[in-house]
C-alpha atoms as a PDB file:
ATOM      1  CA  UNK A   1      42.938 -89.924-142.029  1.00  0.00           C
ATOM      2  CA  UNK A   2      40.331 -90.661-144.785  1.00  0.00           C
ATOM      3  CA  UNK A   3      41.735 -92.000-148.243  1.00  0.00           C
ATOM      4  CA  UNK A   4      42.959 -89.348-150.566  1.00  0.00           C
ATOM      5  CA  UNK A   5      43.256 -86.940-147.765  1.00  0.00           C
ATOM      6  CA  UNK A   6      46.513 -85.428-146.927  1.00  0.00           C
ATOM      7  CA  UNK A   7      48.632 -85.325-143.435  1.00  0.00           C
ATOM      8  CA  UNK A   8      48.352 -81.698-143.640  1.00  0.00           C
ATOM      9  CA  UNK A   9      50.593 -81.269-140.618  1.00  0.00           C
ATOM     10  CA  UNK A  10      53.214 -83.420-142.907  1.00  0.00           C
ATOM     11  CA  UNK A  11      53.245 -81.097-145.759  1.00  0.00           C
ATOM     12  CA  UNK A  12      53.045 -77.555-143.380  1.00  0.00           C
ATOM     13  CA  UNK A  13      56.654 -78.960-141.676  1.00  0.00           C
ATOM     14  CA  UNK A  14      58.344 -80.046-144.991  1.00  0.00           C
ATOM     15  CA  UNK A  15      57.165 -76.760-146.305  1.00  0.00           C
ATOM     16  CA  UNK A  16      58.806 -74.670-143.062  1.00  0.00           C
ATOM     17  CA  UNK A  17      62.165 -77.061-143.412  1.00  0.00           C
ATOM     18  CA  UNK A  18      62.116 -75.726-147.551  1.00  0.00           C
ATOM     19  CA  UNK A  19      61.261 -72.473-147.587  1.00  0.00           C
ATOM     20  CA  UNK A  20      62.670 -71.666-143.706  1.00  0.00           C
ATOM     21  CA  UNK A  21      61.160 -69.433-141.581  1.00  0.00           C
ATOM     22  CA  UNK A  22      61.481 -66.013-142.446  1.00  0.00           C
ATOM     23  CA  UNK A  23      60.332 -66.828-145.999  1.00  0.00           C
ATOM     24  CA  UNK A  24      57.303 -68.524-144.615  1.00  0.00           C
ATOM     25  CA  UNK A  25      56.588 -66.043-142.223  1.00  0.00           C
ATOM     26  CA  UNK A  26      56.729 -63.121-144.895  1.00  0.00           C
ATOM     27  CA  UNK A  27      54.368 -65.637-146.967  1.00  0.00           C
ATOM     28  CA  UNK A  28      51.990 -65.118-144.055  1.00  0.00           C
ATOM     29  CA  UNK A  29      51.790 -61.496-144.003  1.00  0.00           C
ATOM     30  CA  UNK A  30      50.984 -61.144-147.566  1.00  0.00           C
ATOM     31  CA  UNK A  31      48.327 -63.609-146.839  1.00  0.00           C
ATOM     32  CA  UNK A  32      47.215 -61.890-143.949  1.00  0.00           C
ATOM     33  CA  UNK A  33      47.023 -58.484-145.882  1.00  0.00           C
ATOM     34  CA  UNK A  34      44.913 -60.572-148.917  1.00  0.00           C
ATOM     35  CA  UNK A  35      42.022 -61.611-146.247  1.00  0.00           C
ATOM     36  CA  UNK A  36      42.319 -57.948-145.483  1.00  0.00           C
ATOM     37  CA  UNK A  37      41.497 -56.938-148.976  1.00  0.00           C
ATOM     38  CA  UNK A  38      39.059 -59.798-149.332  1.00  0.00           C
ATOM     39  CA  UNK A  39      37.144 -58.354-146.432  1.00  0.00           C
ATOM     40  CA  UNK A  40      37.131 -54.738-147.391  1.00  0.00           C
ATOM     41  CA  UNK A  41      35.713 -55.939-150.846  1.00  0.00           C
ATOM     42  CA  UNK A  42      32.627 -57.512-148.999  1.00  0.00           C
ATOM     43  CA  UNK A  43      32.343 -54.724-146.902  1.00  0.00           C
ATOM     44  CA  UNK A  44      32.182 -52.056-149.701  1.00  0.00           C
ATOM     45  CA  UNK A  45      30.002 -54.477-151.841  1.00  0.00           C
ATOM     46  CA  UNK A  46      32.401 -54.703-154.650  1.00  0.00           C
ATOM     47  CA  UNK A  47      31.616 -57.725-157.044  1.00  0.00           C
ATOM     48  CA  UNK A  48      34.380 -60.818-156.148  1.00  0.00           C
ATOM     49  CA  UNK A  49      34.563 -64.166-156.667  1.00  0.00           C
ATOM     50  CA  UNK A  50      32.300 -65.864-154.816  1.00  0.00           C
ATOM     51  CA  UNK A  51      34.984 -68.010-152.784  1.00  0.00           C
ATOM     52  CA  UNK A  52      37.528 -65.835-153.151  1.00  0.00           C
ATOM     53  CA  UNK A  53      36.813 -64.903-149.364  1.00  0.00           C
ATOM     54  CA  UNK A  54      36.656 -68.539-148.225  1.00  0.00           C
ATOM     55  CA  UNK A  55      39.681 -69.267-150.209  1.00  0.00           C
ATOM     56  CA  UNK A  56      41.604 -66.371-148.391  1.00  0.00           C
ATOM     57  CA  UNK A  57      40.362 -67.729-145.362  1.00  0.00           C
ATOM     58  CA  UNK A  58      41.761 -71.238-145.948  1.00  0.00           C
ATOM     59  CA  UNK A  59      45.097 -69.562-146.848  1.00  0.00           C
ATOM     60  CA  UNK A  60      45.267 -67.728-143.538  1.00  0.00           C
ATOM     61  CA  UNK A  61      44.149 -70.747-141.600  1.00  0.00           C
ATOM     62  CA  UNK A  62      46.794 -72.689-143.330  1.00  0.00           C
ATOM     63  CA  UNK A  63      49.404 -69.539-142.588  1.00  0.00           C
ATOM     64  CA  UNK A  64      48.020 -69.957-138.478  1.00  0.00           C
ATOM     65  CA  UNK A  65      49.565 -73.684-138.686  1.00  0.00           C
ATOM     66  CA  UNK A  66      52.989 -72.710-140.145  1.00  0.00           C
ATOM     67  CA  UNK A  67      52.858 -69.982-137.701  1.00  0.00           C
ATOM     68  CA  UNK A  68      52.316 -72.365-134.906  1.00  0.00           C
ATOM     69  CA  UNK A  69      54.783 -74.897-136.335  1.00  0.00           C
ATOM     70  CA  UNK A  70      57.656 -72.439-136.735  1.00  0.00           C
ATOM     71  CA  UNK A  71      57.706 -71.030-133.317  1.00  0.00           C
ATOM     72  CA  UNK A  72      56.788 -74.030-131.208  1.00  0.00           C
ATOM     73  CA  UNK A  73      53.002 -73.019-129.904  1.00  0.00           C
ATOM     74  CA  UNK A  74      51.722 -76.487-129.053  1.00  0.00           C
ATOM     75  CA  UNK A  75      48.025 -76.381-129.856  1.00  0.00           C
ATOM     76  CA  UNK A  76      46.980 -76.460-125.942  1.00  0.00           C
ATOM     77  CA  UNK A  77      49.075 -72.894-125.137  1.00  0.00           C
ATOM     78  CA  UNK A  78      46.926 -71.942-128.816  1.00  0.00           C
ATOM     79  CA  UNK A  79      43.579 -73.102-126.898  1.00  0.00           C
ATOM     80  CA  UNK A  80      44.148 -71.809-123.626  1.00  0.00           C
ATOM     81  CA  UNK A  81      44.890 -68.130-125.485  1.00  0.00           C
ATOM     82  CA  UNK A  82      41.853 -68.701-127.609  1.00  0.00           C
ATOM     83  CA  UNK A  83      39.799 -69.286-124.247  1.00  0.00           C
ATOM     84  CA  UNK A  84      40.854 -66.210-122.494  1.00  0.00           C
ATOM     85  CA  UNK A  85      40.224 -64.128-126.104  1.00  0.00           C
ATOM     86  CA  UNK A  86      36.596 -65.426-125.911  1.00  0.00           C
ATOM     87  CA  UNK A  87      36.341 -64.565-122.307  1.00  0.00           C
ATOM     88  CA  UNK A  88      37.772 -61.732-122.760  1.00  0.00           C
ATOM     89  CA  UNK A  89      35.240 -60.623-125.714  1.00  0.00           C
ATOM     90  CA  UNK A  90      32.312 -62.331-123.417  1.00  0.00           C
ATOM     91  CA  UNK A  91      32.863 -59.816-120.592  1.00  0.00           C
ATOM     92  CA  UNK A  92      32.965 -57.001-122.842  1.00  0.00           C
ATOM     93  CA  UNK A  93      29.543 -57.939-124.127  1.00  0.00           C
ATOM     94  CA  UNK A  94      28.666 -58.358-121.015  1.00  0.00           C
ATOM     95  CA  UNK A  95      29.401 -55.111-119.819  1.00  0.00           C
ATOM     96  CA  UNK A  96      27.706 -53.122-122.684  1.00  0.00           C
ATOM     97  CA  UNK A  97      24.561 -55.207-122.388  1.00  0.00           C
ATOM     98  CA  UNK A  98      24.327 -53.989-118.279  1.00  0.00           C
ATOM     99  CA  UNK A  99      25.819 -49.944-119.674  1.00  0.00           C
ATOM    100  CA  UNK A 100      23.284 -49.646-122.086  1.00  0.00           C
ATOM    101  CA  UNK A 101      20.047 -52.037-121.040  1.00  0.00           C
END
């Protein structure tokens, strides 16, 4: 860790043992559903702050790690679901590449 930086993973647990779970899990849906918003802003072209969808990001990023924390995914389960997700979307692309070429 670089000076000034923060143990992030420090700060996520003391934040799950305050607030407890369910708080911190209803935290993360609202956050979810601001991305959302964020998103559908871009999409339609609507005039937002410039990092408002970076910063909405970083929330939901930071709401993935509580997530993970709270319910005991160990970052290698996280992976290995990530991997099969990207497999998983590689094969599709796959197969509509040989359907429509």
């Amino acid at each position: 860790m670089r000076d000034g930086q923060v143990d992030r993973r420090a700060v996520w647990r003391k934040s799950v043992e305050r607030f407890g779970r369910d708080k911190q899990s209803i935290v993360c849906m609202e956050e979810c559903a601001e991305l959302i918003q964020a998103v559908s802003k871009r999409l339609r072209g609507r005039p937002d702050s410039e990092h408002n969808l970076a910063e909405e990001m970083a929330d939901v990023t930071i709401c993935l790690k509580l997530l993970q924390i709270m319910y005991d995914i160990t970052d290698d389960e996280l992976d290995e679901w990530v991997e099969r997700k990207t497999m998983r979307q590689k094969q599709r692309m796959e197969h509509d590449v040989r359907k429509t070429g």
